[in-house]
C-alpha atoms as a PDB file:
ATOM      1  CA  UNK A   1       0.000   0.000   0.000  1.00  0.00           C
ATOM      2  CA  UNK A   2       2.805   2.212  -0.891  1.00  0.00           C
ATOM      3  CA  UNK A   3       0.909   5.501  -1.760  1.00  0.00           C
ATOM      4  CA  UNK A   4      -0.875   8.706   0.032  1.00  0.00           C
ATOM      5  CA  UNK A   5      -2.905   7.658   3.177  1.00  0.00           C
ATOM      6  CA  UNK A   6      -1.513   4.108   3.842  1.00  0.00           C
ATOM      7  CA  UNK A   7      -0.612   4.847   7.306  1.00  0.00           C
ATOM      8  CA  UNK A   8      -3.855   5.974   8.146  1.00  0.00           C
ATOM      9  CA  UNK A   9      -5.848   2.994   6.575  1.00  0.00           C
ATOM     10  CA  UNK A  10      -3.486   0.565   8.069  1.00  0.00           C
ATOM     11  CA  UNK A  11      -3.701   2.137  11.536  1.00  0.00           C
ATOM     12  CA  UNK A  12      -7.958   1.803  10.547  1.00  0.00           C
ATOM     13  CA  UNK A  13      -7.752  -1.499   9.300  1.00  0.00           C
ATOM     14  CA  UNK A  14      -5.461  -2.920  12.264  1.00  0.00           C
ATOM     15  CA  UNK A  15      -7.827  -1.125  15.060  1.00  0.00           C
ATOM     16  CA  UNK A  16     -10.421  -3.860  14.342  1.00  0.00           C
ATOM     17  CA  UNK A  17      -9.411  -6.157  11.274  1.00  0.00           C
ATOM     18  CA  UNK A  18     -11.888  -8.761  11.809  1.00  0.00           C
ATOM     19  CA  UNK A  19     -14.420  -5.860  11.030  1.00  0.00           C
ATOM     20  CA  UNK A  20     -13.216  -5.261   7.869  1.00  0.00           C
ATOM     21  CA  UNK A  21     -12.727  -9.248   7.394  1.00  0.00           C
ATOM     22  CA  UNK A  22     -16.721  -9.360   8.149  1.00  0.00           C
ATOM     23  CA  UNK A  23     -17.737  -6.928   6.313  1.00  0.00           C
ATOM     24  CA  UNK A  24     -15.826  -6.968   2.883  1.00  0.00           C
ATOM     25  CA  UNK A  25     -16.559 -11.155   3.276  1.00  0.00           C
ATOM     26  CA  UNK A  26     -20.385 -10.182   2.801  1.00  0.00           C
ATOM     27  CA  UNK A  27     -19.458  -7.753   0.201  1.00  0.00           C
ATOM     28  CA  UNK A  28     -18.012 -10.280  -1.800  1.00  0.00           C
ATOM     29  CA  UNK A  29     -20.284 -13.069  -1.020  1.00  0.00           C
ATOM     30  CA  UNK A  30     -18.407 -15.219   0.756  1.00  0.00           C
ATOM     31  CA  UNK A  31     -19.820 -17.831   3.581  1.00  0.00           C
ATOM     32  CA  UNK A  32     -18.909 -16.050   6.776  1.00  0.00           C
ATOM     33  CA  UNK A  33     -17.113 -17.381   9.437  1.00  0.00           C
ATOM     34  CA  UNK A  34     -14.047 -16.575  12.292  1.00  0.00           C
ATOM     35  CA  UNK A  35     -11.260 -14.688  10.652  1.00  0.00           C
ATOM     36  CA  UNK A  36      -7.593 -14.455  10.873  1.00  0.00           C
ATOM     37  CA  UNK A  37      -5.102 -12.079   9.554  1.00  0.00           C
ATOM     38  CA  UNK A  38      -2.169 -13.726   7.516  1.00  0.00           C
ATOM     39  CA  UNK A  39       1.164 -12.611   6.492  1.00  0.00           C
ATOM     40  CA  UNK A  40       0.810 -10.037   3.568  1.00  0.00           C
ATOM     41  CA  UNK A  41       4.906 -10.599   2.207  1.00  0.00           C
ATOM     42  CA  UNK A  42       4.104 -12.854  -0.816  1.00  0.00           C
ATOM     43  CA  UNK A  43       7.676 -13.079  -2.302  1.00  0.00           C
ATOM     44  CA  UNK A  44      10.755 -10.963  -1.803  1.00  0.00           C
ATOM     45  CA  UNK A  45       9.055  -7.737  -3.923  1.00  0.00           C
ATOM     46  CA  UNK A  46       5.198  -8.225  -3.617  1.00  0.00           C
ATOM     47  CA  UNK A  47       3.353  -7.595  -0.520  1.00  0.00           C
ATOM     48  CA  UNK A  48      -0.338  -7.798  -0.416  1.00  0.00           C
ATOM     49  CA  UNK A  49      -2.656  -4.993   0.748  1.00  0.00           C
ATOM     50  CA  UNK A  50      -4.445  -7.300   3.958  1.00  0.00           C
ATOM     51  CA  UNK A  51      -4.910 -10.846   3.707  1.00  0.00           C
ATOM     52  CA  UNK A  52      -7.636 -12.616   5.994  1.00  0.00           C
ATOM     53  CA  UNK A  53      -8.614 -16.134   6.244  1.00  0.00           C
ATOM     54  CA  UNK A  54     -12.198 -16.891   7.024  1.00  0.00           C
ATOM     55  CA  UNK A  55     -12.754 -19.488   8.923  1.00  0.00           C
ATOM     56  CA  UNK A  56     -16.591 -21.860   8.523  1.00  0.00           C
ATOM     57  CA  UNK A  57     -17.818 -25.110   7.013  1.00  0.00           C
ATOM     58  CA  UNK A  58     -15.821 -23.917   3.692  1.00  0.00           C
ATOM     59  CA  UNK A  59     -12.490 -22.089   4.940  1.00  0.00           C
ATOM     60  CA  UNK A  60     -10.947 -19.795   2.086  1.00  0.00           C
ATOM     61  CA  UNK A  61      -9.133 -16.349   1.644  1.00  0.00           C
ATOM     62  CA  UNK A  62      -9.782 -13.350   1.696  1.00  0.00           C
ATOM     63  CA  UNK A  63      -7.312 -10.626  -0.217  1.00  0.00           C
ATOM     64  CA  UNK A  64      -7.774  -6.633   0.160  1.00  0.00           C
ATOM     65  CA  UNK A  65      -6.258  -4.359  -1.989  1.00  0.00           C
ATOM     66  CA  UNK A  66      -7.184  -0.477  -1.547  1.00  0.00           C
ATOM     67  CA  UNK A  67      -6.522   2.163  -4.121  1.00  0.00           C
ATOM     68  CA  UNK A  68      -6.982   6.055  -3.240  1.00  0.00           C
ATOM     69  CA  UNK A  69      -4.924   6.773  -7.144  1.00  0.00           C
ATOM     70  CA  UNK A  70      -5.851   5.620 -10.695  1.00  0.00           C
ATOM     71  CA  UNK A  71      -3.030   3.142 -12.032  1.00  0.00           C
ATOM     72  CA  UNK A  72      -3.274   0.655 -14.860  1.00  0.00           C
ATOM     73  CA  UNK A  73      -1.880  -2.498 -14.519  1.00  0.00           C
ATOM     74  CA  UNK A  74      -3.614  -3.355 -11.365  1.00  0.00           C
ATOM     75  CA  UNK A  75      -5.596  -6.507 -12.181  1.00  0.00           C
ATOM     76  CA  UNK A  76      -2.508  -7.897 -13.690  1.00  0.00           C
ATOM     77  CA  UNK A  77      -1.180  -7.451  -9.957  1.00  0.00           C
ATOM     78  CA  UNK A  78      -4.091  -8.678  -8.744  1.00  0.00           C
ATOM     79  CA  UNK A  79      -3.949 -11.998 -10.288  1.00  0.00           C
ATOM     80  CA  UNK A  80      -0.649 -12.293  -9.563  1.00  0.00           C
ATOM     81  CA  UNK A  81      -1.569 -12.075  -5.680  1.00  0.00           C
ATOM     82  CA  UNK A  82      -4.230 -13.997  -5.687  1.00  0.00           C
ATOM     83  CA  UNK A  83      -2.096 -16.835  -7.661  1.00  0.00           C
ATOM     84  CA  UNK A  84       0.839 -16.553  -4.782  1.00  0.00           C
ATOM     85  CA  UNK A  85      -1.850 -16.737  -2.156  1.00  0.00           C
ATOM     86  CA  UNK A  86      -3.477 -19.926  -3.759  1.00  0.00           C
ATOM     87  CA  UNK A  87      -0.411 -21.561  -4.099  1.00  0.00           C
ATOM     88  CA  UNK A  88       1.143 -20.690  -0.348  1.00  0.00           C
ATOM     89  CA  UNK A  89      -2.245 -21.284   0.946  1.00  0.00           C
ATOM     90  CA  UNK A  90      -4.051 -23.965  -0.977  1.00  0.00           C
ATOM     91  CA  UNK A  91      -7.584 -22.537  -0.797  1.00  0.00           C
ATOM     92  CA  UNK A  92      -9.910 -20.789  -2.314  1.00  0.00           C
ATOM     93  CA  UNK A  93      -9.312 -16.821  -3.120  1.00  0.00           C
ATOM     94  CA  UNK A  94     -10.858 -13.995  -3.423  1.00  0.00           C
ATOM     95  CA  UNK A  95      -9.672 -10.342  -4.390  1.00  0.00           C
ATOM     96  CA  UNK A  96     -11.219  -7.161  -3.597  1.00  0.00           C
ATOM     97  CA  UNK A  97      -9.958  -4.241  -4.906  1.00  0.00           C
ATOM     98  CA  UNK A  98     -11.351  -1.428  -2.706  1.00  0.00           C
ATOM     99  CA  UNK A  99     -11.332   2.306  -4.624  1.00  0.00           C
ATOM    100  CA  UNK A 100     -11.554   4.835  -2.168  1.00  0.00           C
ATOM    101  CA  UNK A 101     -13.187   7.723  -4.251  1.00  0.00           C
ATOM    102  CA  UNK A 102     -13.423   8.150  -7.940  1.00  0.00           C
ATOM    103  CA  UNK A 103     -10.352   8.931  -8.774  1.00  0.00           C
ATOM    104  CA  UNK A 104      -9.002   6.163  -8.515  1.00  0.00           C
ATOM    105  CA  UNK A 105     -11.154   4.306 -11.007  1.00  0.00           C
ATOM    106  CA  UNK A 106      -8.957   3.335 -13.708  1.00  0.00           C
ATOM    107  CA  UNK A 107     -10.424   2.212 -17.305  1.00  0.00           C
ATOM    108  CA  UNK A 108      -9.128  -1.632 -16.869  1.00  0.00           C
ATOM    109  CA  UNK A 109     -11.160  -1.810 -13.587  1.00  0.00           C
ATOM    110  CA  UNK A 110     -14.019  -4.204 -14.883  1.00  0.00           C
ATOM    111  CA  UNK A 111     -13.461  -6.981 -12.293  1.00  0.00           C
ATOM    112  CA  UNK A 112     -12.493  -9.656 -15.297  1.00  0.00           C
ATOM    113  CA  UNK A 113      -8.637  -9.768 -16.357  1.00  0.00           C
ATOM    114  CA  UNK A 114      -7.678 -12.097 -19.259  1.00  0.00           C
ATOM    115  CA  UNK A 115      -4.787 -13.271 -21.059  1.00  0.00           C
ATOM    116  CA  UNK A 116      -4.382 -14.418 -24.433  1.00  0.00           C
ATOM    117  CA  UNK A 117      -1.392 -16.029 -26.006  1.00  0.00           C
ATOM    118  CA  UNK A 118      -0.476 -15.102 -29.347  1.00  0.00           C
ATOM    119  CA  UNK A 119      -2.987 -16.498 -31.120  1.00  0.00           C
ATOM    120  CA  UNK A 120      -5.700 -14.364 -29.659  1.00  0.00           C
ATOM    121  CA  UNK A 121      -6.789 -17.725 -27.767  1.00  0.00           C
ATOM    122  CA  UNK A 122      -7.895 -16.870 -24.216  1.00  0.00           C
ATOM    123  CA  UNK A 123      -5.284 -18.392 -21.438  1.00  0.00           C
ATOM    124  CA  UNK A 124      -6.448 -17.396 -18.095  1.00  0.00           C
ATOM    125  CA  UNK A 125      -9.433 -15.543 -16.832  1.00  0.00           C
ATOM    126  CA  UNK A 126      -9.572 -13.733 -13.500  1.00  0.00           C
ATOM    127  CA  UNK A 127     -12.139 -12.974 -11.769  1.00  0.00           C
ATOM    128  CA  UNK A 128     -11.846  -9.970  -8.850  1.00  0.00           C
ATOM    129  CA  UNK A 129     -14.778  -8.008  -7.491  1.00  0.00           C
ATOM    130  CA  UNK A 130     -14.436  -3.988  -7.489  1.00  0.00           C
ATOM    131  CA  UNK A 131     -15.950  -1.631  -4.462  1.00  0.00           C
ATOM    132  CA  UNK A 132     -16.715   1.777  -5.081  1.00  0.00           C
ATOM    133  CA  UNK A 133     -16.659   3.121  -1.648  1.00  0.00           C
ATOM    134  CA  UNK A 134     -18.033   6.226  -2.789  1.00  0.00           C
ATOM    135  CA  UNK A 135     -21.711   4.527  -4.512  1.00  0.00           C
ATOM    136  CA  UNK A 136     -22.804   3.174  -1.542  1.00  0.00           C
ATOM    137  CA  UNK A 137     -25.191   5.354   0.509  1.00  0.00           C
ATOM    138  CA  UNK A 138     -23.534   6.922   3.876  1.00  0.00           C
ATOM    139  CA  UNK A 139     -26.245   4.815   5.698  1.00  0.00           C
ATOM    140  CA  UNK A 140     -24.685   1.128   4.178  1.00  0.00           C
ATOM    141  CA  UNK A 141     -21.287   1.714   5.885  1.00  0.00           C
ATOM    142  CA  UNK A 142     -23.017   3.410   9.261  1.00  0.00           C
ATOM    143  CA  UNK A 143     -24.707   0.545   9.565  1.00  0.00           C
ATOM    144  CA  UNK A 144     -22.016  -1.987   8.520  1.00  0.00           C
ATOM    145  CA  UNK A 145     -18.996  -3.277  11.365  1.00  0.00           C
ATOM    146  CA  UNK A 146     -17.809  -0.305  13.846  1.00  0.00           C
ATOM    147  CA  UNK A 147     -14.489  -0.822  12.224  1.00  0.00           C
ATOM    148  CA  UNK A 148     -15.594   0.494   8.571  1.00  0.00           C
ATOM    149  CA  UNK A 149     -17.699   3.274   9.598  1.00  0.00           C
ATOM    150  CA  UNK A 150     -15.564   5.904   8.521  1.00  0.00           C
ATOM    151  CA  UNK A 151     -15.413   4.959   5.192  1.00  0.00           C
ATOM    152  CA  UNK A 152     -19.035   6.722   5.249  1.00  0.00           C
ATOM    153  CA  UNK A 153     -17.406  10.399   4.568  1.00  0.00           C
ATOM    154  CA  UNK A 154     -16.232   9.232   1.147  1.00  0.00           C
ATOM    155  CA  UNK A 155     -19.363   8.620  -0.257  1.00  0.00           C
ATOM    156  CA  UNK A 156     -20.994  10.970  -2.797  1.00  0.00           C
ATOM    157  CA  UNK A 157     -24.147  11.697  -0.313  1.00  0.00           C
ATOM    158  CA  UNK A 158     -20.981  12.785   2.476  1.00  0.00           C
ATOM    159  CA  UNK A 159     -19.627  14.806  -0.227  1.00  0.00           C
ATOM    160  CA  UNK A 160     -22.715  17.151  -0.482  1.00  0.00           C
ATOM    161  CA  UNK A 161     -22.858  18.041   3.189  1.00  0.00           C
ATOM    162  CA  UNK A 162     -19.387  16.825   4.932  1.00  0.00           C
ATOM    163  CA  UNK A 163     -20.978  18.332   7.965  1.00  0.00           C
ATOM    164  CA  UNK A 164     -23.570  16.677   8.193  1.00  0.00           C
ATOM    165  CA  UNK A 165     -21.426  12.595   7.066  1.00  0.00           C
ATOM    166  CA  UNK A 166     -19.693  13.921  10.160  1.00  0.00           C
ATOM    167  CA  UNK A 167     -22.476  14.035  12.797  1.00  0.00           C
ATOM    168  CA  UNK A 168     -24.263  11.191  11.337  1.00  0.00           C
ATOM    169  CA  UNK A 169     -20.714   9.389  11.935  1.00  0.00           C
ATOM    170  CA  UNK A 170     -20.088  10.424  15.396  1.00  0.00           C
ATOM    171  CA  UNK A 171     -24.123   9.324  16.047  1.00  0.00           C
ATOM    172  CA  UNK A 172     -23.397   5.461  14.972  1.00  0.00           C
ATOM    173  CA  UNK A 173     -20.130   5.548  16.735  1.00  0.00           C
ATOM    174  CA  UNK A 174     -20.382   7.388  20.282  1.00  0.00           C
ATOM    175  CA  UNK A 175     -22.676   5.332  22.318  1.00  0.00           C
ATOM    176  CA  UNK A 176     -19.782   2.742  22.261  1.00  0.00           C
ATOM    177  CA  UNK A 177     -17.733   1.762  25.489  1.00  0.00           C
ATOM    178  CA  UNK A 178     -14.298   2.248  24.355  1.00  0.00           C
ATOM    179  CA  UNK A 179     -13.281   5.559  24.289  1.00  0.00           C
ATOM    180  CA  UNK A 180     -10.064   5.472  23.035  1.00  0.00           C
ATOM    181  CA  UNK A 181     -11.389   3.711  19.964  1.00  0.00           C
ATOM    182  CA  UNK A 182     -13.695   6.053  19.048  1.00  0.00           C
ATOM    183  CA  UNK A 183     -11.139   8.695  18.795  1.00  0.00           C
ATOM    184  CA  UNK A 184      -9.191   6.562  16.824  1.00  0.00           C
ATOM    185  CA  UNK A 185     -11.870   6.127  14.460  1.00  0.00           C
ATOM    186  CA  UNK A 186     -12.918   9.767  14.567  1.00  0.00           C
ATOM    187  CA  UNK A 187      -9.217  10.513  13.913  1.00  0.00           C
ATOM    188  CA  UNK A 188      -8.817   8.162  11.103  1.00  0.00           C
ATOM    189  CA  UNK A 189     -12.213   9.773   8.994  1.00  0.00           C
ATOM    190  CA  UNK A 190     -10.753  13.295   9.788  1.00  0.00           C
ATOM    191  CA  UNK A 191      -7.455  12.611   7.981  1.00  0.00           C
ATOM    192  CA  UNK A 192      -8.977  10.343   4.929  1.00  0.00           C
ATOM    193  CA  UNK A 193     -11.171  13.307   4.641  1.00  0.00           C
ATOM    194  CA  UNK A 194      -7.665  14.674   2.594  1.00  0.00           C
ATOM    195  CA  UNK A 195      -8.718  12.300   0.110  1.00  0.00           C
ATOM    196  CA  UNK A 196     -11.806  14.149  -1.371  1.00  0.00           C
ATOM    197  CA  UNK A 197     -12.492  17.598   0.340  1.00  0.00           C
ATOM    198  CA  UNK A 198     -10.494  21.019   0.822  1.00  0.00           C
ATOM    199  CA  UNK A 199      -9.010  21.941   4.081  1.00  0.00           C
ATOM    200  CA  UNK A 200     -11.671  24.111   5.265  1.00  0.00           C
ATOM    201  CA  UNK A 201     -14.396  21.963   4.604  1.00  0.00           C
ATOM    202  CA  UNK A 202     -12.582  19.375   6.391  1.00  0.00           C
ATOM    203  CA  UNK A 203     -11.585  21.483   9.583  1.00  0.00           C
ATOM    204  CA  UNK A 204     -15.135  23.401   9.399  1.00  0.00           C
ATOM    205  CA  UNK A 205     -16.515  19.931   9.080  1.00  0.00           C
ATOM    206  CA  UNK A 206     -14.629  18.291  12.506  1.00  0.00           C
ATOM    207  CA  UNK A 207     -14.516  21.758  14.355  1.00  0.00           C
ATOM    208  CA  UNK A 208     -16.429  20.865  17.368  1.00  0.00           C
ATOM    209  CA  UNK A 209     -13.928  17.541  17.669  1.00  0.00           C
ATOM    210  CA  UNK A 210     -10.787  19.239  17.465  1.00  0.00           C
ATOM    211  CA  UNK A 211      -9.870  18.685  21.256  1.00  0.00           C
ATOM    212  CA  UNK A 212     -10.696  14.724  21.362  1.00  0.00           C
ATOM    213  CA  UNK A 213      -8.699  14.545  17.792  1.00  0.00           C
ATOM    214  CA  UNK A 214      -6.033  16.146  19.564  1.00  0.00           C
ATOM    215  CA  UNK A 215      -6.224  13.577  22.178  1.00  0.00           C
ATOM    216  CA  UNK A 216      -6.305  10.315  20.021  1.00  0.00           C
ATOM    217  CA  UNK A 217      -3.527   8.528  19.690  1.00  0.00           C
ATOM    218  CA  UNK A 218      -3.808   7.304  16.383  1.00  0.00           C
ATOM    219  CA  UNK A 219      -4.537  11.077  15.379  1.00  0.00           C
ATOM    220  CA  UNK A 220      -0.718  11.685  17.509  1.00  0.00           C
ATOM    221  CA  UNK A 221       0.520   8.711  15.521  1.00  0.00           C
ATOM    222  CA  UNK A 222      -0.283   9.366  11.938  1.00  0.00           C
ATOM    223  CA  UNK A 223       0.672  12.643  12.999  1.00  0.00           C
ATOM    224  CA  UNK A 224       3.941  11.564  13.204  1.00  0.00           C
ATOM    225  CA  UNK A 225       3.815  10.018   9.597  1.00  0.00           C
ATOM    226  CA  UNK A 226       3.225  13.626   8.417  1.00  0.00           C
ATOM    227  CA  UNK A 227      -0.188  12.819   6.758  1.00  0.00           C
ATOM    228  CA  UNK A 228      -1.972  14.477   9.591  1.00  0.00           C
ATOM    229  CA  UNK A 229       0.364  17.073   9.305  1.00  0.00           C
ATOM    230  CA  UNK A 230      -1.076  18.008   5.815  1.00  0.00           C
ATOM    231  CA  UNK A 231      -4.527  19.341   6.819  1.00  0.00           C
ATOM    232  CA  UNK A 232      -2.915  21.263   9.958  1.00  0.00           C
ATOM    233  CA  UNK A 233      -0.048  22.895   7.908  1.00  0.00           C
ATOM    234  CA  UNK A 234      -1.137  22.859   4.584  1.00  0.00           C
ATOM    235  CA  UNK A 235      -1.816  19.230   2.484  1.00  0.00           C
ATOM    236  CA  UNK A 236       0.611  19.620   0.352  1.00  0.00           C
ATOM    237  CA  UNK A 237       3.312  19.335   2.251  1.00  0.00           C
ATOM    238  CA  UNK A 238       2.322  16.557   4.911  1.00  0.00           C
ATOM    239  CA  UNK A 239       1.147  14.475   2.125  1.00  0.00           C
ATOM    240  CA  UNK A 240       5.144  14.777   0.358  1.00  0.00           C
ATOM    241  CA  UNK A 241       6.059  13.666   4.105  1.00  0.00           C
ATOM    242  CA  UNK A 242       4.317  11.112   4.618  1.00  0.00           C
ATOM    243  CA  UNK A 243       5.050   9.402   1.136  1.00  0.00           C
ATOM    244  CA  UNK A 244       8.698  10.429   1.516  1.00  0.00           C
ATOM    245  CA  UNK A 245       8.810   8.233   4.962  1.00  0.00           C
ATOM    246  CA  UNK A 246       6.570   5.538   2.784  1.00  0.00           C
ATOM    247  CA  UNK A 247       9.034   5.289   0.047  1.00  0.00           C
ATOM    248  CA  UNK A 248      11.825   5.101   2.362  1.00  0.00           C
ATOM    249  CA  UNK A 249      10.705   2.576   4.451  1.00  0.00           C
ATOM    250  CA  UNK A 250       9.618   0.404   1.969  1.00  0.00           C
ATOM    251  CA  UNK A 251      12.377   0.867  -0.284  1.00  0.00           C
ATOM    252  CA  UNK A 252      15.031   0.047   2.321  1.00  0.00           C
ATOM    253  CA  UNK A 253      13.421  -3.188   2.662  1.00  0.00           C
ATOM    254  CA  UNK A 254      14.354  -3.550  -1.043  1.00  0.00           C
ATOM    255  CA  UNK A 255      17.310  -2.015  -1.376  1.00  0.00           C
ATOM    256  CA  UNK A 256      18.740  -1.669   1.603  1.00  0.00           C
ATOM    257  CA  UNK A 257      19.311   2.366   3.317  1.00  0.00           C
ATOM    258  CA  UNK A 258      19.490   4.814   0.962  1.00  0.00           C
ATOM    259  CA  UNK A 259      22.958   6.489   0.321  1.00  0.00           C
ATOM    260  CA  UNK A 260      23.016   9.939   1.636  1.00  0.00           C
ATOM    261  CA  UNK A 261      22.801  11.369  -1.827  1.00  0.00           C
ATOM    262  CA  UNK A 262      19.096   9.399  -2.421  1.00  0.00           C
ATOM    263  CA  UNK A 263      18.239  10.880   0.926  1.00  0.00           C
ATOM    264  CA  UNK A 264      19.117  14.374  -0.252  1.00  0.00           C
ATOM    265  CA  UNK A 265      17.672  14.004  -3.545  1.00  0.00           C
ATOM    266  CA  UNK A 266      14.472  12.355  -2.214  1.00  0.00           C
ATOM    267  CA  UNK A 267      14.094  14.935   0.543  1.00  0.00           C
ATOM    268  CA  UNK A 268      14.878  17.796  -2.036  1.00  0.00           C
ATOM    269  CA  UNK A 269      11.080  16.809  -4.059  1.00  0.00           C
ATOM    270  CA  UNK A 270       8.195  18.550  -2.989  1.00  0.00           C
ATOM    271  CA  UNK A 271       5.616  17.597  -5.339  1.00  0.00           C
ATOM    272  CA  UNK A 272       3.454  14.967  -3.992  1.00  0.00           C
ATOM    273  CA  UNK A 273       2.563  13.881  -7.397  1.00  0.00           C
ATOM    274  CA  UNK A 274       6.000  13.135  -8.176  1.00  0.00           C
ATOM    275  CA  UNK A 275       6.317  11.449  -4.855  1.00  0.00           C
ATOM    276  CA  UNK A 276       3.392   9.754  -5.422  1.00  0.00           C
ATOM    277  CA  UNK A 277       4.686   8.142  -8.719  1.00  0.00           C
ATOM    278  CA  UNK A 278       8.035   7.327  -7.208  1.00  0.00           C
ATOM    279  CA  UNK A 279       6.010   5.201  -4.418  1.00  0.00           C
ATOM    280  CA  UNK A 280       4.514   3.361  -7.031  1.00  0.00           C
ATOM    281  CA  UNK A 281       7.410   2.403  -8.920  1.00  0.00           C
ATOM    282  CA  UNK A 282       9.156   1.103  -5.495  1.00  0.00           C
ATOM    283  CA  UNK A 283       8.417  -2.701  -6.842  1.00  0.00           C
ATOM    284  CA  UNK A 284       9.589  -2.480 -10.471  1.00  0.00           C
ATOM    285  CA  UNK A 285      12.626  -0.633  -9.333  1.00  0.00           C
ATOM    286  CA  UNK A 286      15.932  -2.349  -9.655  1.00  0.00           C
ATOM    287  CA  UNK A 287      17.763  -0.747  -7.258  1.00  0.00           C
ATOM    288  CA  UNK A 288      18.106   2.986  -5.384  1.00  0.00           C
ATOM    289  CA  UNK A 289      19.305   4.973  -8.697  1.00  0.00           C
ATOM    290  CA  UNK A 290      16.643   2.854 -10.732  1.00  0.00           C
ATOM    291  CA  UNK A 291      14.087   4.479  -8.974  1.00  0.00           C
ATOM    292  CA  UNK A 292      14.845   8.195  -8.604  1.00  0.00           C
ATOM    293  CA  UNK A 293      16.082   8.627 -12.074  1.00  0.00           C
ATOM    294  CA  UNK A 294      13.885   6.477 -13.877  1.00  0.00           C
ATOM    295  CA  UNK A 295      16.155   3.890 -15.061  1.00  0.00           C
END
């Protein structure tokens, strides 16, 4: 999940990942059941979005990939996944590729990915099922698992009156028990908020929850990350922050620390665009210089 937002849909995803397990299982129509998280690294340069395994009378797999950005390519990767996960796991798979506002829809999207060899005969036909957050009514993800609920202010009926996705939001949420996770879930829709609406909506929007924002700890965390930094200080640059940490972290794991000259180029780009497309080329990368220069 190497692009804008990832620490902040992690941090959502791992507050309650059987939620999201539950919920995106009925989605996609499969027999519910226990879940389990599994080990996303699927080979030394592919790493899965989330990976669940539902447990019932039919056990199987469940594979999440979200997308905030428009990219072609990505049912290729996605039946690449879901191959690697069949074979590691021997079971039955199925992807979800979760687009977080429309934006991201790219023109290859359809859910069906086939391959033909040379003759034009068809070799392979995936199969993947495609969620557009933003069609569903605010009241389908109110209603759905606690853990999903803020994936109600990206919908098109949020997007007409932010103000009023927000209180409906804080409604479903604060008659629970915990807290600590209800600022954490309040803190997680006021930062994905970055990925449709202007700053002032956004702060207008969450202005009477500033002080228990200020008090989550996920809101202190992502902070940290620099994404959270973008609507206090300006988007821009907390969003080149937080992918500059991104593609550091995750191409160290590739390539090993960056030389100080990476660093100082990497740290000299402002654009989050450009950073964004530099994230995204982490895993075709060769190497360090590969990646900044463009081979």
């Amino acid at each position: 999940m190497a692009k804008p937002f990832d620490a902040t849909l992690n941090a959502l995803i791992d507050l309650r990942p059987g939620d999201w397990a539950d919920g995106f299982a009925r989605i996609a129509g499969i027999p519910p059941g226990p879940s389990v998280e599994l080990d996303t690294d699927l080979a030394t340069t592919l790493q899965a979005d989330k990976l669940f395994r539902i447990e019932g009378e039919r056990p199987s797999l469940l594979h999440l990939e979200l997308e905030a950005n428009p990219r072609l390519g990505i049912p290729r990767d996605l039946m690449r996944y879901n191959t690697l996960i069949d074979h590691r796991h021997d079971l039955p798979v199925t992807s979800v590729l979760i687009l977080l506002r429309p934006k991201a829809l790219a023109s290859d999207q359809s859910g069906v990915h086939r391959r033909f060899d040379v003759k034009g005969q068809l070799i392979a036909e995936f199969h993947y099922r495609v969620e557009k957050v933003w069609e569903r009514p605010v009241e389908y993800w109110l209603s759905a698992e606690l853990g999903m609920r803020p994936l109600a202010i990206l919908t098109d009926e949020a997007s007409r009156n932010l103000s009023k996705g927000v209180d409906a939001l804080v409604d479903s949420i604060e008659r629970e028990e915990d807290k600590a996770e209800i600022k954490a879930l309040l803190a997680s829709a006021y930062i994905l908020c970055g990925l449709r609406y202007q700053r002032d909506t956004i702060n207008n929007a969450f202005g009477r929850l500033n002080m228990m924002l200020e008090e989550s700890t996920t809101y202190q965390g992502i902070l940290e990350e620099g994404e959270a930094r973008g609507l206090s200080r300006g988007l821009s640059q907390g969003l080149s922050q937080g992918l500059r940490n991104t593609i550091i972290r995750i191409g160290s794991k590739r390539f090993g620390p960056p030389t100080e000259s990476i660093t100082r180029t990497l740290h000299g780009i402002d654009d989050a665009m450009q950073l964004e497309i530099l994230a995204d080329r982490i895993l075709d990368a060769g190497n360090w210089d590969d990646l900044v220069t463009g081979g």
